[in-house]
Protein backbone atom coordinates (compact mmCIF):
# COMPACT_ATOMS: atom_id res chain seq x y z
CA UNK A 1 75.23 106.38 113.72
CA UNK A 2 78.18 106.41 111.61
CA UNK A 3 81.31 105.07 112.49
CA UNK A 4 85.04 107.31 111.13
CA UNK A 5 85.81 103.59 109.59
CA UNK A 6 82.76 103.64 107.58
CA UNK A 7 83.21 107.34 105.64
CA UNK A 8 87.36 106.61 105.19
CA UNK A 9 88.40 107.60 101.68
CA UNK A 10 88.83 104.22 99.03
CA UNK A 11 92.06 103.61 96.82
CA UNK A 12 91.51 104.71 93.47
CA UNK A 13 90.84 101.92 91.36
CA UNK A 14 93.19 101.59 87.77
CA UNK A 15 91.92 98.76 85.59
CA UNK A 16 94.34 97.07 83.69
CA UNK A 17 93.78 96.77 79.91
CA UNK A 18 90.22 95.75 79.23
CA UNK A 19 89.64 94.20 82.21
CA UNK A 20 86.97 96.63 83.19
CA UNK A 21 85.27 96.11 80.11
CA UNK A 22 85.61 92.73 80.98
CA UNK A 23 84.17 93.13 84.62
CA UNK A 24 81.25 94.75 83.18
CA UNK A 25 80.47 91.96 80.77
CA UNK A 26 80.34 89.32 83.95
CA UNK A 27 77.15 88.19 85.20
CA UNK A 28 75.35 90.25 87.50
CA UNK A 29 76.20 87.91 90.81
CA UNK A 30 80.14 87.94 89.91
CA UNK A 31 79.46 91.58 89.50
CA UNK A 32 78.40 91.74 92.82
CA UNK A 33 80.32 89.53 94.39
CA UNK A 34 83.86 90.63 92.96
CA UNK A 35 82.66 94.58 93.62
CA UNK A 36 82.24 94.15 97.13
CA UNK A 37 85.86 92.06 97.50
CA UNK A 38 87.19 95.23 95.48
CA UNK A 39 85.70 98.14 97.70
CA UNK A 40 86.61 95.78 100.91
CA UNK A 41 90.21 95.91 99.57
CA UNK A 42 89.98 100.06 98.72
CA UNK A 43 89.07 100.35 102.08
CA UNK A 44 91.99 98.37 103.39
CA UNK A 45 89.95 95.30 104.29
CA UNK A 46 90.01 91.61 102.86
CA UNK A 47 86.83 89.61 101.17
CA UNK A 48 87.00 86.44 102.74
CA UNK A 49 87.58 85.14 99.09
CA UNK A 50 90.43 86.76 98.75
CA UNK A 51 93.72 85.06 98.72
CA UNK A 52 97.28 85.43 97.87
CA UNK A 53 98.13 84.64 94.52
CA UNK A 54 101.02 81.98 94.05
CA UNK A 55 104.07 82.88 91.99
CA UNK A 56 104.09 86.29 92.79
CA UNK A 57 105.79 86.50 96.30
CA UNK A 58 103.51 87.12 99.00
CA UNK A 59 100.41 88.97 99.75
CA UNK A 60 100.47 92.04 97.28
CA UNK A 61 98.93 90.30 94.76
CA UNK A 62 95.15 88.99 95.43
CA UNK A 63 93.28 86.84 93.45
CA UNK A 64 89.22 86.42 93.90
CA UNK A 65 87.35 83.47 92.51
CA UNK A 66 83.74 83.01 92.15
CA UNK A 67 81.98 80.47 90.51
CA UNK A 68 78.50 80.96 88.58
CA UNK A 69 76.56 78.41 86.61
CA UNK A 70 79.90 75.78 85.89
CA UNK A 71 82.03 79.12 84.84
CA UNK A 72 84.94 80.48 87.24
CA UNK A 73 85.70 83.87 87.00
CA UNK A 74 89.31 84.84 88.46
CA UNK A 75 89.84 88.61 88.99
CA UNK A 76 93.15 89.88 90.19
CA UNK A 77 94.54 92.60 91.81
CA UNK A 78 97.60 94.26 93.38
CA UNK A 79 97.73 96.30 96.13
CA UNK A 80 100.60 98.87 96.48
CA UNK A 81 100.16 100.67 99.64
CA UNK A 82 102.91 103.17 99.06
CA UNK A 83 101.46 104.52 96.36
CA UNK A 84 98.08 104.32 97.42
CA UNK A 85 96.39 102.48 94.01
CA UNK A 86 95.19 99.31 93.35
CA UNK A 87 95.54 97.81 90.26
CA UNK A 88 92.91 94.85 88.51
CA UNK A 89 92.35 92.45 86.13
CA UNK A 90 90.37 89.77 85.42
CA UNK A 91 90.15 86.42 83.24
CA UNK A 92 87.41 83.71 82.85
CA UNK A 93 89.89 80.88 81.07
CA UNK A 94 91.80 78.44 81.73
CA UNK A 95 93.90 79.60 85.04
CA UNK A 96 97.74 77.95 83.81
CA UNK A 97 97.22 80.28 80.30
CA UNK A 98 96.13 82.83 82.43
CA UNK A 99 99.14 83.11 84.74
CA UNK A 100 101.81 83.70 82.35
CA UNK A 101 98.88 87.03 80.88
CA UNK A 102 98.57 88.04 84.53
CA UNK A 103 102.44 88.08 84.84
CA UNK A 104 102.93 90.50 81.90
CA UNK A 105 100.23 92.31 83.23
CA UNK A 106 101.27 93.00 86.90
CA UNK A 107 105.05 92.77 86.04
């Protein structure tokens, strides 16, 4: 049986800069892992690795960390409901570099 919740349309998806290069580039687990968090969040749902990230004033901007083999991969991504995108990036550095990149990024 299908359920109305499970053929609603997804947010389009806008990758920042590279980052979907990037995304493609992670190993096939983050891949997985970060995709599913992604499509939960097009379809208006939360991974439960998702979390606010700090400095940015509240919940429209999500961060999702996984760890694989001693690496952490951060992706990030905003939400704007009005406008019905989401917007994402990524990094796999050092997360205080990373904020001020992510800043400029997301404005």
């Amino acid at each position: 049986m299908i359920h109305e919740a499970d053929i609603s349309p997804l947010k389009p998806l806008i990758w920042v800069g590279s980052s979907g290069k990037d995304f493609r580039a992670f190993p096939d687990f983050v891949k997985d892992e970060v995709g599913y968090a992604l499509f939960l969040a097009q379809k208006g749902g939360k991974h439960e690795k998702a979390k606010p990230l700090k400095g940015f004033g509240g919940a429209g901007v999500i961060e999702v960390v996984t760890d694989h083999r001693g690496d952490t991969f951060r992706t990030v991504y905003m939400v704007k409901l009005a406008e019905g995108f989401m917007c994402c990036t990524r990094s796999r550095r050092n997360p205080r570099r990373d904020v001020k990149r992510r800043k400029t990024r997301l404005g």
